[in-house]
PDB file of N, CA and C in Angstrom:
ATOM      1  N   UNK A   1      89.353 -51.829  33.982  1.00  0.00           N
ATOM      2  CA  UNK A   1      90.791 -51.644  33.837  1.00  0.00           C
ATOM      3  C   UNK A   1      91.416 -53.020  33.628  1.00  0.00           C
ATOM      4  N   UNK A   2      92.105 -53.400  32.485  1.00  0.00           N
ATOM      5  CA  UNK A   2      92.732 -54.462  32.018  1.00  0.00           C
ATOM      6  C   UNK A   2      94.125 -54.296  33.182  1.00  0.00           C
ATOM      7  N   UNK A   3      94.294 -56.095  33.557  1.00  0.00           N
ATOM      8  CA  UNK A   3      95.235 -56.148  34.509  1.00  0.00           C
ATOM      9  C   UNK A   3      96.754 -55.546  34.226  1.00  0.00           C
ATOM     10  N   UNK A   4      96.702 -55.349  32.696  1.00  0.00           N
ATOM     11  CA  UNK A   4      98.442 -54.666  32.621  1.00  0.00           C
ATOM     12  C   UNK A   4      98.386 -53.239  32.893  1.00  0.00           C
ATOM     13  N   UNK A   5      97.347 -52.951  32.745  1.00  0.00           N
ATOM     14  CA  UNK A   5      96.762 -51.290  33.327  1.00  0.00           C
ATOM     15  C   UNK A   5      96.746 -51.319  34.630  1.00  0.00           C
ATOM     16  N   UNK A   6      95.923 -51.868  35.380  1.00  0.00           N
ATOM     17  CA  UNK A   6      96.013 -51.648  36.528  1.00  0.00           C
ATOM     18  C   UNK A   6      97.714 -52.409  37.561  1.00  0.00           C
ATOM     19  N   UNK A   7      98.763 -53.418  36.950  1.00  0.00           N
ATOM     20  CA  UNK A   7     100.209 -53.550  37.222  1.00  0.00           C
ATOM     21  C   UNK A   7     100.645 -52.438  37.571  1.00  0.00           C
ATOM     22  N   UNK A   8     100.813 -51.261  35.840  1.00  0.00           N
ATOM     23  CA  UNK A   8     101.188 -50.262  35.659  1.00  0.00           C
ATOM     24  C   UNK A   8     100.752 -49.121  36.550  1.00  0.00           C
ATOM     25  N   UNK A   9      99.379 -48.683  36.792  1.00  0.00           N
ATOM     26  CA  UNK A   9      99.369 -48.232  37.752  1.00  0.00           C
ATOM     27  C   UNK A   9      99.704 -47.985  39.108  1.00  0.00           C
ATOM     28  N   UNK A  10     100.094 -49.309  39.883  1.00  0.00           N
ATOM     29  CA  UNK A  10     100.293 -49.637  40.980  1.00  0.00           C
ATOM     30  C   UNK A  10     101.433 -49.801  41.309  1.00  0.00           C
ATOM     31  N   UNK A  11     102.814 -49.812  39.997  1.00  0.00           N
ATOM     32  CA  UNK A  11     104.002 -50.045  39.811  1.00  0.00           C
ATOM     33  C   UNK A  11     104.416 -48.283  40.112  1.00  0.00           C
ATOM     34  N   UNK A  12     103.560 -47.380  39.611  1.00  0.00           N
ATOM     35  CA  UNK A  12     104.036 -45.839  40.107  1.00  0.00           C
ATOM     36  C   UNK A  12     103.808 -45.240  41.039  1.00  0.00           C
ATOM     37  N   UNK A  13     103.011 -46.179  42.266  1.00  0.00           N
ATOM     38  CA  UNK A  13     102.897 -46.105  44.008  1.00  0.00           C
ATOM     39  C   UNK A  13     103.971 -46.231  44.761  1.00  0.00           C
ATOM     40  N   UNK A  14     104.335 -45.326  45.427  1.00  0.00           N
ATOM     41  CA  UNK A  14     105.380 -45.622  46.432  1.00  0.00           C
ATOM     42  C   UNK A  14     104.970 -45.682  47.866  1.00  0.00           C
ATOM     43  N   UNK A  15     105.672 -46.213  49.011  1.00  0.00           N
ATOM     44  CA  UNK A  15     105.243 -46.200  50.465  1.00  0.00           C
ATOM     45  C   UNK A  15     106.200 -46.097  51.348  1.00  0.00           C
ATOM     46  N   UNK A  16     105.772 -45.629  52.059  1.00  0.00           N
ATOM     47  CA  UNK A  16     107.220 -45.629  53.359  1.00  0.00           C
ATOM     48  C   UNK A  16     108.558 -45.203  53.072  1.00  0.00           C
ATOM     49  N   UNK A  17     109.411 -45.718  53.231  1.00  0.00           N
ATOM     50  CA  UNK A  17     110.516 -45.175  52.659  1.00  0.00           C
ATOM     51  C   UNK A  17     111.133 -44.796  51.666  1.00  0.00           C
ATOM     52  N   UNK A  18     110.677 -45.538  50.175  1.00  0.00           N
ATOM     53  CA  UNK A  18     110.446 -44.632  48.796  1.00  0.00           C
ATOM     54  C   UNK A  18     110.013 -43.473  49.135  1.00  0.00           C
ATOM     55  N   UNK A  19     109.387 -43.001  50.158  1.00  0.00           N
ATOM     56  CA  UNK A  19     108.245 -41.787  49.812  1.00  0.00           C
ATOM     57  C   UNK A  19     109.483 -40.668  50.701  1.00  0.00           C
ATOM     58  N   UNK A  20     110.639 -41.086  51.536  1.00  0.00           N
ATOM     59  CA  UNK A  20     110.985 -40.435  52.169  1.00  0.00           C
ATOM     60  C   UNK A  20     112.374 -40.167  51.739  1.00  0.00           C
ATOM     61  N   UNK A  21     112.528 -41.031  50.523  1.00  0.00           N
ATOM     62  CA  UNK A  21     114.167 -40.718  49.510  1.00  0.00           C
ATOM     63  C   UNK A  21     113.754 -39.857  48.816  1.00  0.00           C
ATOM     64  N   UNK A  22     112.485 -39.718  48.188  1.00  0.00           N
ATOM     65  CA  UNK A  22     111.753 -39.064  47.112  1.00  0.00           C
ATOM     66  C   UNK A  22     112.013 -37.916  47.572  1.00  0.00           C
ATOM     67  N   UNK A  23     111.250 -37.448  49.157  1.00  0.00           N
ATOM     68  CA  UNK A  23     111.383 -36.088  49.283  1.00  0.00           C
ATOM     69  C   UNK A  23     111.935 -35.452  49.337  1.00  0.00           C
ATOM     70  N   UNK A  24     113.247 -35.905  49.725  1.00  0.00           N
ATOM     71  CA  UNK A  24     114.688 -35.598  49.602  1.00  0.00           C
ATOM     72  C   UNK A  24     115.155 -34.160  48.384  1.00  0.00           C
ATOM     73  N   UNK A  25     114.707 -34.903  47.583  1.00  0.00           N
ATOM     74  CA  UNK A  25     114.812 -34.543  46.023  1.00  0.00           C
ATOM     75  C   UNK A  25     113.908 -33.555  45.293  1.00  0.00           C
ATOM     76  N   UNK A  26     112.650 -33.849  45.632  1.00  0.00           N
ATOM     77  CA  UNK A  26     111.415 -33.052  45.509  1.00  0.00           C
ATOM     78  C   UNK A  26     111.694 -31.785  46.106  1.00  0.00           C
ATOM     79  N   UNK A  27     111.686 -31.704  47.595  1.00  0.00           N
ATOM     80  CA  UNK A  27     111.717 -30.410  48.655  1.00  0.00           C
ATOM     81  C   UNK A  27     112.761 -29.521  48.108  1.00  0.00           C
ATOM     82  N   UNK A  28     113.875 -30.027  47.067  1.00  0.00           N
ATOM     83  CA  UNK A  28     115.048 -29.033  46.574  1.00  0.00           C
ATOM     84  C   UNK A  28     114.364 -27.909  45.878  1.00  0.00           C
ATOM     85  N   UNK A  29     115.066 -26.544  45.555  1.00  0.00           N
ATOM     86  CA  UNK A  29     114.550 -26.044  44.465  1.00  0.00           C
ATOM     87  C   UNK A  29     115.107 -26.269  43.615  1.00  0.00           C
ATOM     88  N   UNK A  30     116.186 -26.612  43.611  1.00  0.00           N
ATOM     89  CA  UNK A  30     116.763 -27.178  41.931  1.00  0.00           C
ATOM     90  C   UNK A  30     117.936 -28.797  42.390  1.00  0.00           C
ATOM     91  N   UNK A  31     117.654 -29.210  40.784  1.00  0.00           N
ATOM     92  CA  UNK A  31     118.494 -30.191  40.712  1.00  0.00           C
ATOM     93  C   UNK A  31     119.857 -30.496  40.746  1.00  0.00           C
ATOM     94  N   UNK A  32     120.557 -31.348  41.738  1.00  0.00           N
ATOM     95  CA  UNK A  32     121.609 -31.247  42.088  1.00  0.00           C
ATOM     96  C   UNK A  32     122.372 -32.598  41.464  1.00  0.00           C
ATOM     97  N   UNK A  33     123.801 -32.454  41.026  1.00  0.00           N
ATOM     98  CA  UNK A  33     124.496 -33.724  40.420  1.00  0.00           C
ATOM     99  C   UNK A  33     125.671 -33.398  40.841  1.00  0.00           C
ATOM    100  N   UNK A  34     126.595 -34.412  40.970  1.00  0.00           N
ATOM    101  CA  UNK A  34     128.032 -34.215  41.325  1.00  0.00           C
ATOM    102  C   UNK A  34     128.607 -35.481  40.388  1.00  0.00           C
ATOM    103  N   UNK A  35     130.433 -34.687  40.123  1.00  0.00           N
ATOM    104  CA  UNK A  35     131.032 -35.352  39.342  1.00  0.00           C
ATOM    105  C   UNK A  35     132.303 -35.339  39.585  1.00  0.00           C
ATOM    106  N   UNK A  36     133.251 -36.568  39.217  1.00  0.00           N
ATOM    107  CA  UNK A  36     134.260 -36.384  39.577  1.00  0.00           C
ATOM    108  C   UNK A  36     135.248 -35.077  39.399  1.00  0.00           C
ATOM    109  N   UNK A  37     136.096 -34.392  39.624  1.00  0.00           N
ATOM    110  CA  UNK A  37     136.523 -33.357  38.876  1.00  0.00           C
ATOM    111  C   UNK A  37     136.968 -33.892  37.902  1.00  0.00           C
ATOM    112  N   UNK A  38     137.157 -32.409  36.987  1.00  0.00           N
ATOM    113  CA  UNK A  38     137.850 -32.743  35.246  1.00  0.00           C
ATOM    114  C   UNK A  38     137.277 -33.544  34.586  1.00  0.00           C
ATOM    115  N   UNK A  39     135.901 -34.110  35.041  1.00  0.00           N
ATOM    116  CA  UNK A  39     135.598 -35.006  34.155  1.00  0.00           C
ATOM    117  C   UNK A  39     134.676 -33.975  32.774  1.00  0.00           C
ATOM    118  N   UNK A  40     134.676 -34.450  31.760  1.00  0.00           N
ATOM    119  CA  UNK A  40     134.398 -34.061  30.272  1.00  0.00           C
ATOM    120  C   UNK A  40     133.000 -33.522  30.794  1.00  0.00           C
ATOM    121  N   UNK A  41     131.890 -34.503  31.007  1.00  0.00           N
ATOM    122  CA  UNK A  41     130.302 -33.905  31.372  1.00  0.00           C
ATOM    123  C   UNK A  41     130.240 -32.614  31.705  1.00  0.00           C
ATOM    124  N   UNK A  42     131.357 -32.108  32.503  1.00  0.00           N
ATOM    125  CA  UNK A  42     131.175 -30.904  33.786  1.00  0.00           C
ATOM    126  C   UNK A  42     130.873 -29.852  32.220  1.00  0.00           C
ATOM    127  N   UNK A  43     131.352 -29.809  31.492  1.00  0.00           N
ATOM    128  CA  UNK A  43     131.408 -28.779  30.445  1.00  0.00           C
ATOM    129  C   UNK A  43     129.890 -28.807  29.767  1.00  0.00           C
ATOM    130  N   UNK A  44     129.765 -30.096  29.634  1.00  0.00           N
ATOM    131  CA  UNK A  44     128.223 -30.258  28.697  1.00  0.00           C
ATOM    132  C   UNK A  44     127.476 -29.499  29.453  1.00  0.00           C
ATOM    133  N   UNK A  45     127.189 -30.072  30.845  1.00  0.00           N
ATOM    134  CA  UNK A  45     126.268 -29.535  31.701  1.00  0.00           C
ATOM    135  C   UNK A  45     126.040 -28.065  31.554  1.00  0.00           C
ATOM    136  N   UNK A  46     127.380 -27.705  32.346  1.00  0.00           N
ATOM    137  CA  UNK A  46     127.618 -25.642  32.229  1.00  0.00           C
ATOM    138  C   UNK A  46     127.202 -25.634  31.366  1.00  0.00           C
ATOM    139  N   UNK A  47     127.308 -26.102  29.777  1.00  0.00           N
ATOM    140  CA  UNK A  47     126.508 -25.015  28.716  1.00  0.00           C
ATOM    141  C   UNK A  47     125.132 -25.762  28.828  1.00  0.00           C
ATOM    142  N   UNK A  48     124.752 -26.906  29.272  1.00  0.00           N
ATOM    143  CA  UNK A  48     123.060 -26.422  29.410  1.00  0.00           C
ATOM    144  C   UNK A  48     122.209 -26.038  30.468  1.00  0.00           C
ATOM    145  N   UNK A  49     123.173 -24.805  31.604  1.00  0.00           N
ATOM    146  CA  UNK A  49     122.191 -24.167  31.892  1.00  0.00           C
ATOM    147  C   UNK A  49     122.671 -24.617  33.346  1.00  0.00           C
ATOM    148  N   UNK A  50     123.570 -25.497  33.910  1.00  0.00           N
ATOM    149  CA  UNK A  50     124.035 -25.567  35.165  1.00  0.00           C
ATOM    150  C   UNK A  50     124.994 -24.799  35.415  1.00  0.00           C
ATOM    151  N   UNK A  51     125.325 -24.703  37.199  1.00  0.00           N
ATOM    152  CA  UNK A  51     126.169 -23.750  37.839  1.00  0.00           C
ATOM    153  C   UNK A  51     126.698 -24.763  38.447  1.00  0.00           C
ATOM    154  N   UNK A  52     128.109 -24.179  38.914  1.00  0.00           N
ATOM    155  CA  UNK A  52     128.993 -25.003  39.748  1.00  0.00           C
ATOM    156  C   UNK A  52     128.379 -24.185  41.472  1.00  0.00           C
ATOM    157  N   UNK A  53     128.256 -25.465  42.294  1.00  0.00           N
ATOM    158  CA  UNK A  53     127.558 -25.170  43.510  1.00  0.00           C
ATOM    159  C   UNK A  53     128.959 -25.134  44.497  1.00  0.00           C
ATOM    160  N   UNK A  54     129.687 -26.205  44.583  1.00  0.00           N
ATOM    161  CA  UNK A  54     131.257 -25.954  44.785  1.00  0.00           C
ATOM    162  C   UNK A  54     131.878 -27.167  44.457  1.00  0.00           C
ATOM    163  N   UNK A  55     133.331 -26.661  44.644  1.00  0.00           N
ATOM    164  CA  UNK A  55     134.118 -27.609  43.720  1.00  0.00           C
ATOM    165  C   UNK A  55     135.211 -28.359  45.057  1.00  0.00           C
ATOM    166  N   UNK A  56     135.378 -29.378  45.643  1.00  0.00           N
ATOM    167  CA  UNK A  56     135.804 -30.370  46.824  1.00  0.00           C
ATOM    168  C   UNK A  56     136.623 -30.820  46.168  1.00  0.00           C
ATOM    169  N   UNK A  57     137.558 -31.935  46.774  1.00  0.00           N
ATOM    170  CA  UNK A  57     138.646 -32.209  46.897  1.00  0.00           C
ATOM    171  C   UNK A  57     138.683 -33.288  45.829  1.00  0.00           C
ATOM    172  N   UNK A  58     137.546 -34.110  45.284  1.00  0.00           N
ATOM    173  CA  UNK A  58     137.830 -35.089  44.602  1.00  0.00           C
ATOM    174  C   UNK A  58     136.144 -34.606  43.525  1.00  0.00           C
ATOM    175  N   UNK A  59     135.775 -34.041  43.671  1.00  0.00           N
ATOM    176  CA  UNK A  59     134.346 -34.212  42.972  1.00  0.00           C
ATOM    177  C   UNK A  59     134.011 -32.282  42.808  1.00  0.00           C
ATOM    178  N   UNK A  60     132.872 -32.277  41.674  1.00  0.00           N
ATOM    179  CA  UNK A  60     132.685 -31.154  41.594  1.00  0.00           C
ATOM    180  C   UNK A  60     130.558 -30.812  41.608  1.00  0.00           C
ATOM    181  N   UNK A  61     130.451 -30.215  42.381  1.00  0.00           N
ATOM    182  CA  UNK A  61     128.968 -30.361  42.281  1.00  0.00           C
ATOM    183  C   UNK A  61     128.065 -29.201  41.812  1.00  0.00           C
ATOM    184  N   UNK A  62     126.995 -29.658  41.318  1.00  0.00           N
ATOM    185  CA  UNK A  62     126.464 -29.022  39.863  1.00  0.00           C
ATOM    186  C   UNK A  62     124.926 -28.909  40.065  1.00  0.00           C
ATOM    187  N   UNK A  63     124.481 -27.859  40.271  1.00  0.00           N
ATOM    188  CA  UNK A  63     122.885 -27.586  40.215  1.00  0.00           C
ATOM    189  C   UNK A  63     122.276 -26.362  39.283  1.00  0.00           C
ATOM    190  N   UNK A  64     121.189 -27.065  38.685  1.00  0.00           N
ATOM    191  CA  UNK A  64     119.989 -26.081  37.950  1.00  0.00           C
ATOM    192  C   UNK A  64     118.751 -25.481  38.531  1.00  0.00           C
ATOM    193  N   UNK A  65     118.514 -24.386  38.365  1.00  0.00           N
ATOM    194  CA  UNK A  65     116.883 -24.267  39.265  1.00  0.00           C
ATOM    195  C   UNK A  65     115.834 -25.351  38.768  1.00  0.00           C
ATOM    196  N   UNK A  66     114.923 -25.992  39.295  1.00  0.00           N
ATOM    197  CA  UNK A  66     114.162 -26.444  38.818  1.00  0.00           C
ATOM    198  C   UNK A  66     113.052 -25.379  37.915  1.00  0.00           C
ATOM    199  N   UNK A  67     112.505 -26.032  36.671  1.00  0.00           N
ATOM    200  CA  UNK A  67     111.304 -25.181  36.005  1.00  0.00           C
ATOM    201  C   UNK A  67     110.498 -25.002  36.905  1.00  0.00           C
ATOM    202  N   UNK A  68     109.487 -23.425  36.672  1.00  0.00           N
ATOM    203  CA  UNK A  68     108.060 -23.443  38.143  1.00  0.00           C
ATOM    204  C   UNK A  68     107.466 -24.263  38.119  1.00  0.00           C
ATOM    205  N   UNK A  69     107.055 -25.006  36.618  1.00  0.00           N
ATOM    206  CA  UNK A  69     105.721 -26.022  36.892  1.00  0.00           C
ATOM    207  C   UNK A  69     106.272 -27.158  37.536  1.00  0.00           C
ATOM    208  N   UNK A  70     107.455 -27.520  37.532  1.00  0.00           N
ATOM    209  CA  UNK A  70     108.138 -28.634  38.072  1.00  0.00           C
ATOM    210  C   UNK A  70     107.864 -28.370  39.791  1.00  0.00           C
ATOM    211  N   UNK A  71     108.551 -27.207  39.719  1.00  0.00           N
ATOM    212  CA  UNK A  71     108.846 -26.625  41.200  1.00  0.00           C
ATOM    213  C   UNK A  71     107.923 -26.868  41.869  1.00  0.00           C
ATOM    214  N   UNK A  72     106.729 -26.178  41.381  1.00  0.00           N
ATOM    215  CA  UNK A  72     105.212 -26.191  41.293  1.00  0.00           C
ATOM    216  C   UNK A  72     104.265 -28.074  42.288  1.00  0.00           C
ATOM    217  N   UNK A  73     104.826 -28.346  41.015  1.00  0.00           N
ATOM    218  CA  UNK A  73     104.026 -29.905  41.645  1.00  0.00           C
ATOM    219  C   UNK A  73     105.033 -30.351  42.545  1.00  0.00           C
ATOM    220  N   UNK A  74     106.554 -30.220  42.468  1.00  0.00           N
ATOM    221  CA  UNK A  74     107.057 -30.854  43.504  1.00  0.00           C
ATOM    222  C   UNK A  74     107.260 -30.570  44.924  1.00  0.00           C
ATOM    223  N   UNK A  75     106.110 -29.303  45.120  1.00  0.00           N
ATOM    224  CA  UNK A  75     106.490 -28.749  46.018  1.00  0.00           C
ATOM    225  C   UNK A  75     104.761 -28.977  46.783  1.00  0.00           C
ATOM    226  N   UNK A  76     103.952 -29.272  45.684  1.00  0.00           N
ATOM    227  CA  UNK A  76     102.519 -29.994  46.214  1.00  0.00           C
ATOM    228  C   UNK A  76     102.662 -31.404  46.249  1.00  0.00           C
ATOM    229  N   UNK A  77     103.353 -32.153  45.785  1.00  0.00           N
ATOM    230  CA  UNK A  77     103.945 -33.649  46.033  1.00  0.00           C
ATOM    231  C   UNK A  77     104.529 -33.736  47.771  1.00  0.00           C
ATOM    232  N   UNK A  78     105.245 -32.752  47.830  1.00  0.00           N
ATOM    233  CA  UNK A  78     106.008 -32.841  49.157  1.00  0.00           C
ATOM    234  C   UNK A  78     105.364 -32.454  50.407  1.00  0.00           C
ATOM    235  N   UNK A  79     104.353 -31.802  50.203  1.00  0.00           N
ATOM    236  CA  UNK A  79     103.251 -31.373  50.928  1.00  0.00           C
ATOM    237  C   UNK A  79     102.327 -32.295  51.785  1.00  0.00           C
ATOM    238  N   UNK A  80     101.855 -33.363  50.527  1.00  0.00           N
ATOM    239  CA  UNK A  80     101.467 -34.452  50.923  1.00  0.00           C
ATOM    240  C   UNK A  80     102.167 -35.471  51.377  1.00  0.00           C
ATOM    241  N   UNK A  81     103.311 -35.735  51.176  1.00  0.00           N
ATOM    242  CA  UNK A  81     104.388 -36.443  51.926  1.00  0.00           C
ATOM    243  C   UNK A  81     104.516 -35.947  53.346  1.00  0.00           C
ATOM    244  N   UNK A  82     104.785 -34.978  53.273  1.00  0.00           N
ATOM    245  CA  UNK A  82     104.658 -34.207  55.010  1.00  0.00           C
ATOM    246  C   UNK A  82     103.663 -34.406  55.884  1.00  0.00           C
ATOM    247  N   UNK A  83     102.584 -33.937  55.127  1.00  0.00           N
ATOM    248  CA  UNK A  83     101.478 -34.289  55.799  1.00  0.00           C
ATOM    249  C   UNK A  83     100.793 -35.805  56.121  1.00  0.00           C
ATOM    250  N   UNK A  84     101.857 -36.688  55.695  1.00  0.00           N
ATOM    251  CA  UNK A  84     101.511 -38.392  55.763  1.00  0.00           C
ATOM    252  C   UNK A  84     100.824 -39.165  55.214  1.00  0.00           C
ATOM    253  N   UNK A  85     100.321 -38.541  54.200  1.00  0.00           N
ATOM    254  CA  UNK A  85     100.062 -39.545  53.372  1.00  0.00           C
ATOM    255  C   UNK A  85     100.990 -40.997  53.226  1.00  0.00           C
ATOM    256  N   UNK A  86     100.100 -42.128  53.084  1.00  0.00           N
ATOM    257  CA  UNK A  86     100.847 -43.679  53.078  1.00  0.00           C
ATOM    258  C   UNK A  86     101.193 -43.527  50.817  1.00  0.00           C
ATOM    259  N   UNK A  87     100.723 -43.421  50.386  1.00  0.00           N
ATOM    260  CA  UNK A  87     100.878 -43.776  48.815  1.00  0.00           C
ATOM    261  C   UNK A  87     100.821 -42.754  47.994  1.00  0.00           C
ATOM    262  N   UNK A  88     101.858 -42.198  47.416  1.00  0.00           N
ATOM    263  CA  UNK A  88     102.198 -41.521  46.552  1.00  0.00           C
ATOM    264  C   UNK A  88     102.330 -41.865  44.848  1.00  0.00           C
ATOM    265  N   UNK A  89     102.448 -41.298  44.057  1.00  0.00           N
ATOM    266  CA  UNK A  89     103.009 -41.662  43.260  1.00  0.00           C
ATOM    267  C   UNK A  89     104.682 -41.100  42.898  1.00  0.00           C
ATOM    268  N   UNK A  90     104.987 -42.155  42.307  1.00  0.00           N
ATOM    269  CA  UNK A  90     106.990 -41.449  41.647  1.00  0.00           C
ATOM    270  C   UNK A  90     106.697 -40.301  41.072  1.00  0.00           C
ATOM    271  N   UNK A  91     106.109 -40.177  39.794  1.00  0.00           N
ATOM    272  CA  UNK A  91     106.050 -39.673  38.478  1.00  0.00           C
ATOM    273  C   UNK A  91     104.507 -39.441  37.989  1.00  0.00           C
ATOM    274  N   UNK A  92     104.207 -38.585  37.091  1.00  0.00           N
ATOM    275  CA  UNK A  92     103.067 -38.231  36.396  1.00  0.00           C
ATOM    276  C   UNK A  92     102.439 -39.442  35.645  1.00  0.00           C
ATOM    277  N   UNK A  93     101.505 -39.688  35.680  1.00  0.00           N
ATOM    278  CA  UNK A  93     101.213 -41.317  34.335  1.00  0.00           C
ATOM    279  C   UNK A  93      99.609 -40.672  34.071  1.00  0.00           C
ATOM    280  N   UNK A  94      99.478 -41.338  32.906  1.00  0.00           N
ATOM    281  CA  UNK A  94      98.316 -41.261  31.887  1.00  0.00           C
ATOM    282  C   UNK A  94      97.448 -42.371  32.785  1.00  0.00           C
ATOM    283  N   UNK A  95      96.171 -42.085  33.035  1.00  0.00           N
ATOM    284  CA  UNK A  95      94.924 -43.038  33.734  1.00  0.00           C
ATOM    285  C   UNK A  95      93.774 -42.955  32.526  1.00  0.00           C
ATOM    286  N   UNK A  96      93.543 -44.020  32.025  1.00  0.00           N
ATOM    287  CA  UNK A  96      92.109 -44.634  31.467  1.00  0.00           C
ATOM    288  C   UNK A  96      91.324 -43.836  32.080  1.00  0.00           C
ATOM    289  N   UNK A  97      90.295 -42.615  31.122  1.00  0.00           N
ATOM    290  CA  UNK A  97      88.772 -42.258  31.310  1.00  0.00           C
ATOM    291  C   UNK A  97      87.851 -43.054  30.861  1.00  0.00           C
ATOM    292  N   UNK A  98      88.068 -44.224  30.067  1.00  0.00           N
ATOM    293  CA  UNK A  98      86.888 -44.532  29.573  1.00  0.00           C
ATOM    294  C   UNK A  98      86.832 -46.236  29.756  1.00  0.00           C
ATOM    295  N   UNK A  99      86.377 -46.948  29.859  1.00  0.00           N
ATOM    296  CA  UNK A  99      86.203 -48.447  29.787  1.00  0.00           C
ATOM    297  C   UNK A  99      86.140 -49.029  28.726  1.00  0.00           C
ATOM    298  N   UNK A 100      85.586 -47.882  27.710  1.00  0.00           N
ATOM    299  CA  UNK A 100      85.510 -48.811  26.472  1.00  0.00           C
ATOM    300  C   UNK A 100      86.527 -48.367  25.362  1.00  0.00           C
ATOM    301  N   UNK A 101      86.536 -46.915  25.431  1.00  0.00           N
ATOM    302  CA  UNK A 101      88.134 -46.328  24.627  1.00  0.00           C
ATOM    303  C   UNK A 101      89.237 -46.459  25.563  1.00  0.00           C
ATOM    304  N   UNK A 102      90.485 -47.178  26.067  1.00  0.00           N
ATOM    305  CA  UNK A 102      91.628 -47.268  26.759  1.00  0.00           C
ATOM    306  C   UNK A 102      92.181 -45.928  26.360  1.00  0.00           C
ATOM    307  N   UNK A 103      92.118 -45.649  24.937  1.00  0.00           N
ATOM    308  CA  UNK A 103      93.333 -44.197  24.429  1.00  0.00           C
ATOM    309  C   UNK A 103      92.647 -42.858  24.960  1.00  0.00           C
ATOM    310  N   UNK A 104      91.369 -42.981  25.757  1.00  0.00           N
ATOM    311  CA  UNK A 104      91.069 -41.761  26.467  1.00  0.00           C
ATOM    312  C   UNK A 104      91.917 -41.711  27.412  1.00  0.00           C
ATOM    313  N   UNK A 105      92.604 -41.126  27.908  1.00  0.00           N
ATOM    314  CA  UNK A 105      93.784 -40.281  29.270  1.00  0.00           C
ATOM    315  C   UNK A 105      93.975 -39.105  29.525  1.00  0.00           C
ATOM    316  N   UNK A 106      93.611 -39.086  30.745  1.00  0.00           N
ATOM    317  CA  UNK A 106      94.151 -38.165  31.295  1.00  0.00           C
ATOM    318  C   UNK A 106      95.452 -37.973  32.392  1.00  0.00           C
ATOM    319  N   UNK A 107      96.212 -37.139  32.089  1.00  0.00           N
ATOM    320  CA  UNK A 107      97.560 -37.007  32.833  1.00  0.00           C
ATOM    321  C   UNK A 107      97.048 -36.522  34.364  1.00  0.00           C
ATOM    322  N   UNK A 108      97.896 -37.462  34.739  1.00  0.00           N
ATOM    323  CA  UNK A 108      97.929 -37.112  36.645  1.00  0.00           C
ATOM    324  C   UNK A 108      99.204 -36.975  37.085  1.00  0.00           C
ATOM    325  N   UNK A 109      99.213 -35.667  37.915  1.00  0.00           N
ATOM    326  CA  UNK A 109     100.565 -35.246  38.330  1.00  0.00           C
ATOM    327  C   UNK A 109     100.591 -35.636  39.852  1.00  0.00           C
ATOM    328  N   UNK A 110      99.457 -35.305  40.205  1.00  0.00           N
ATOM    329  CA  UNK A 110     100.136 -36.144  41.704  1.00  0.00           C
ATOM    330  C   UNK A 110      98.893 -37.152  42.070  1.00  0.00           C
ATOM    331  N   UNK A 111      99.065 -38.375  42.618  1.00  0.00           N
ATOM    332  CA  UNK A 111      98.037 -38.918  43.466  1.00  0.00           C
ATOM    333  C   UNK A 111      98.786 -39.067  44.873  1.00  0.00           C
ATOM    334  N   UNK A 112      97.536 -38.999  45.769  1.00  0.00           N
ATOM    335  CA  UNK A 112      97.815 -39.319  47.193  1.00  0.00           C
ATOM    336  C   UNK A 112      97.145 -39.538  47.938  1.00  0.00           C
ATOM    337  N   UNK A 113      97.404 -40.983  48.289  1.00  0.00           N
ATOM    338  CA  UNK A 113      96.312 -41.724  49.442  1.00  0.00           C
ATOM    339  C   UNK A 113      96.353 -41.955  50.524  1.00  0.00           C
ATOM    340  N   UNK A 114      95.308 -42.227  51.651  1.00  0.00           N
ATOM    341  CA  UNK A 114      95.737 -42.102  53.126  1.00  0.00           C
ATOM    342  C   UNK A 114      94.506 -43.153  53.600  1.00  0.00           C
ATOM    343  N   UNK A 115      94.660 -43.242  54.847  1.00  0.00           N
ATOM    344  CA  UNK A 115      93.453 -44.274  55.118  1.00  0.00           C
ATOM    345  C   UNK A 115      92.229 -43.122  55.329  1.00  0.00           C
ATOM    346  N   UNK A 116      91.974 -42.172  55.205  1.00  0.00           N
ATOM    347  CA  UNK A 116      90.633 -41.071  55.520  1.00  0.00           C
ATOM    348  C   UNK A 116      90.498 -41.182  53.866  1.00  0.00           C
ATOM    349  N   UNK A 117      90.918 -41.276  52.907  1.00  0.00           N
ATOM    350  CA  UNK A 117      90.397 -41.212  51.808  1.00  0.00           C
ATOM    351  C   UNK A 117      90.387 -42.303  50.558  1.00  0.00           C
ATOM    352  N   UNK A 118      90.362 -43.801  51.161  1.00  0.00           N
ATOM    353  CA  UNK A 118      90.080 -44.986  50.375  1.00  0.00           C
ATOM    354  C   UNK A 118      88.529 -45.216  50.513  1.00  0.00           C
ATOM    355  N   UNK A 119      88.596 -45.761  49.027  1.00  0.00           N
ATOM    356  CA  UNK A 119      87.309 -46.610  49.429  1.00  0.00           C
ATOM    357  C   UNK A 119      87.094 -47.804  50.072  1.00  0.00           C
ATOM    358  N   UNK A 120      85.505 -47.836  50.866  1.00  0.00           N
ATOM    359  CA  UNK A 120      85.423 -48.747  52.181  1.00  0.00           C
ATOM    360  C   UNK A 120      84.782 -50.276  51.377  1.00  0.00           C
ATOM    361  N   UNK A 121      84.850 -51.264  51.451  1.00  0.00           N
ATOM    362  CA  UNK A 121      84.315 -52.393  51.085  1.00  0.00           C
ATOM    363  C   UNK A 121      83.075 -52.932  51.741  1.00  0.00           C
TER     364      UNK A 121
END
């Protein structure tokens, strides 16, 4: 693994408290946004597919269900967060199969590491 490969890799690890804003967000079933009222967006949104969740005194707030496959991994992402895992990843990333072709990849949706499952030196 060439060192900008392995940066990149290690740049989509999170720990400790990244891992506990994340879940925040993950554990939802759908995605939530808020906006000032009357502002122009509120309209874009509604027509793609958001609902008004309620509307407060200065702001108006706005959620979509999440897709299943989304739902899906973020709900096996959060799993492992619960269960304590130390290193997560943010996001899905492409990992090098091969040493000698780099453009072999395969997509990884979740990694998660703990001290019972590193390798020992």
């Amino acid at each position: 693994m060439t060192e900008e490969l392995r940066a990149k890799f290690f740049e989509n690890l999170i720990t400790g408290d990244e891992i506990s804003q994340l879940l925040r967000l993950k554990k939802l079933d759908s995605y939530k946004e808020s906006f000032n009222n009357g502002a122009a967006i509120i309209e874009d949104k509604l027509q793609e597919g958001w609902e008004v969740d309620v509307v407060l005194k200065s702001k108006t707030k706005l959620s979509k269900p999440k897709p299943n496959d989304i739902l899906f991994k973020d709900r096996v992402w959060s799993l492992f967060a619960r269960l304590g895992f130390k290193f997560l990843n943010k996001e899905s990333f492409d990992l090098s199969c091969d040493k000698k072709d780099l453009s072999a990849v395969h997509n990884i949706d979740i990694l998660a590491k703990d001290d019972e499952n590193s390798a020992h030196n």
